[in-house]
C-alpha atoms as a PDB file:
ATOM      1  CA  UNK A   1      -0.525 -19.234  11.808  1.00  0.00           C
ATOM      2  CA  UNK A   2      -3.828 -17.236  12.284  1.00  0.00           C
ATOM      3  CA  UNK A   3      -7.079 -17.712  10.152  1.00  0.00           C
ATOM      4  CA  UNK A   4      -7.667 -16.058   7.450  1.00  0.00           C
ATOM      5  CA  UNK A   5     -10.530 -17.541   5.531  1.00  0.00           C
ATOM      6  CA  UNK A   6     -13.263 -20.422   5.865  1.00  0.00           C
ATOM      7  CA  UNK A   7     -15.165 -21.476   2.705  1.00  0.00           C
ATOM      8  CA  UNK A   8     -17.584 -23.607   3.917  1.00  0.00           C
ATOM      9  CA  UNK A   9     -19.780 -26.005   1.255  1.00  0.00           C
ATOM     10  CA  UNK A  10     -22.990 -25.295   3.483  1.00  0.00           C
ATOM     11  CA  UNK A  11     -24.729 -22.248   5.259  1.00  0.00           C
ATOM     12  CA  UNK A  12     -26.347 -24.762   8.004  1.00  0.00           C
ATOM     13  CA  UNK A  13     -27.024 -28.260   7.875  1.00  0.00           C
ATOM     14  CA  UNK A  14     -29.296 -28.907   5.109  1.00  0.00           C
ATOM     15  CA  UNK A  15     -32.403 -29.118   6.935  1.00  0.00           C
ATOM     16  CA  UNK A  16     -31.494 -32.736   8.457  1.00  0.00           C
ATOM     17  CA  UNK A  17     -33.111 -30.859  11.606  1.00  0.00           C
ATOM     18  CA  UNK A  18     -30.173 -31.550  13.795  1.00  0.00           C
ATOM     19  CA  UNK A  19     -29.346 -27.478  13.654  1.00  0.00           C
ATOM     20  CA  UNK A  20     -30.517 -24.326  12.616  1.00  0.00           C
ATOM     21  CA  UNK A  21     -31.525 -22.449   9.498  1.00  0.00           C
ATOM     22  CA  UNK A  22     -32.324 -18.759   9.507  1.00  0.00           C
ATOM     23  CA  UNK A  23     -35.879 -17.904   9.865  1.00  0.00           C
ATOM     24  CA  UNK A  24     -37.059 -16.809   6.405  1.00  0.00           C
ATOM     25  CA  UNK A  25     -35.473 -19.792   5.049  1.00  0.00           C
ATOM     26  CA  UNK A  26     -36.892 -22.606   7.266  1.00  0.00           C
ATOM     27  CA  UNK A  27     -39.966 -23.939   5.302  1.00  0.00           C
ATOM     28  CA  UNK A  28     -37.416 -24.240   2.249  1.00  0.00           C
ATOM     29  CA  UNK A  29     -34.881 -26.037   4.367  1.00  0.00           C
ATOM     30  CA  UNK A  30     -37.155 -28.455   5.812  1.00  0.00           C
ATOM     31  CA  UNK A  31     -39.246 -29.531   3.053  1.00  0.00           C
ATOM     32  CA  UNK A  32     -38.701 -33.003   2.256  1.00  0.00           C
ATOM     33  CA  UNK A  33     -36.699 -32.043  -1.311  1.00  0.00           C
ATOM     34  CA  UNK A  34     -35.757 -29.308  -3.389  1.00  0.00           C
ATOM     35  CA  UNK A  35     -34.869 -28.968  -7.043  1.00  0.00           C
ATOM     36  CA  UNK A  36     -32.045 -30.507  -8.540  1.00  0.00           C
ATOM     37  CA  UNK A  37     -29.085 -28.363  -7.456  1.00  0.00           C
ATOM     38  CA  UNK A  38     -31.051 -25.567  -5.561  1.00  0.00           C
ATOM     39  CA  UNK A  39     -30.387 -26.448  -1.545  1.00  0.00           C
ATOM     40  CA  UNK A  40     -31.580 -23.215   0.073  1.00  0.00           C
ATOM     41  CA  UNK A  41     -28.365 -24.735   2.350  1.00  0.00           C
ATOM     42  CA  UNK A  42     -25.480 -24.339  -0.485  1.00  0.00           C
ATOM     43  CA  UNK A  43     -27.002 -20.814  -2.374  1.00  0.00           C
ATOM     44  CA  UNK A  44     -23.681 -19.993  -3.980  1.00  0.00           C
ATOM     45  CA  UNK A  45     -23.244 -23.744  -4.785  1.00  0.00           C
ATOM     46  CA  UNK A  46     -19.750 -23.953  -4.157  1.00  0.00           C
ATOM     47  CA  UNK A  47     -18.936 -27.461  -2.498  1.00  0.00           C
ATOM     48  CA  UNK A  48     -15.330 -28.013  -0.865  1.00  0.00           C
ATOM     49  CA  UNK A  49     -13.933 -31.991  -1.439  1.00  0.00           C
ATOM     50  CA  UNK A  50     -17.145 -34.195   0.117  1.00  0.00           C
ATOM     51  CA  UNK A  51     -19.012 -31.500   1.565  1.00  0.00           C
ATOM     52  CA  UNK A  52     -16.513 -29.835   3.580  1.00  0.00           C
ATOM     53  CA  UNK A  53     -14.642 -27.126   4.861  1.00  0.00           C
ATOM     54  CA  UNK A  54     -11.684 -25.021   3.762  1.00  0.00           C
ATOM     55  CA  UNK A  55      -9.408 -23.180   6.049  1.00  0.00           C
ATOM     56  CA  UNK A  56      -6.926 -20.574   4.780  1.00  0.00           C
ATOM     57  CA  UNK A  57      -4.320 -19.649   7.584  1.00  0.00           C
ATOM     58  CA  UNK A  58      -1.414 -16.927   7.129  1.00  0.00           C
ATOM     59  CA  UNK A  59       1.355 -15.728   9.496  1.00  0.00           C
ATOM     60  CA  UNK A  60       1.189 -12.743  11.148  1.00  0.00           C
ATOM     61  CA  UNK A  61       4.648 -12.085  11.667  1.00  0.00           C
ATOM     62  CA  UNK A  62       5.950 -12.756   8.230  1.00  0.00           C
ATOM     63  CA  UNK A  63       4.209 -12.325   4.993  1.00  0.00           C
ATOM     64  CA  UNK A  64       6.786 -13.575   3.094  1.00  0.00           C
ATOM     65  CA  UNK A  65       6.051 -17.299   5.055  1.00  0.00           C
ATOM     66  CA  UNK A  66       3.916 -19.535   3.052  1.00  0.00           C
ATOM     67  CA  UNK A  67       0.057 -19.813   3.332  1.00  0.00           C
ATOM     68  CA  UNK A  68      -1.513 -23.232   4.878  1.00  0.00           C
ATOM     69  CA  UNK A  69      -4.861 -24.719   4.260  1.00  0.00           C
ATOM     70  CA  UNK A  70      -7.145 -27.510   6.580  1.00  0.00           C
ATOM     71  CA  UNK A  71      -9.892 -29.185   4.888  1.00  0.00           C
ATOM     72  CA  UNK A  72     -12.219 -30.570   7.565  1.00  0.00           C
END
């Protein structure tokens, strides 16, 4: 199985300053809150089981072999 897709529920950490956010968006992601629901972090505000991540994987041999997902 190969990767196919990640849908992640964040772009970067929030702006808990333990990582990065890009450069036009820093003074948004570090200010001490944000509007109900508008985390410069989660712009599409799609959010995978608590915050997580979704992995698709497919095989690359055989397309007729079933897809597989990790949620991390």
């Amino acid at each position: 199985m190969v990767p196919l897709l990640t849908i992640a529920s964040f772009e970067w950490d929030g702006g808990e300053l333990r990582g990065w956010a890009p450069y036009e968006d820093r003074d948004a992601a570090y200010a001490a809150s944000h509007r109900a629901g508008l985390s410069p972090a989660q712009p599409t505000k799609v959010e995978v089981g608590s915050t997580d991540n979704m992995q698709l994987y497919v095989c690359p041999v055989s397309p007729e072999h079933p897809h597989t997902d990790r949620i991390q």
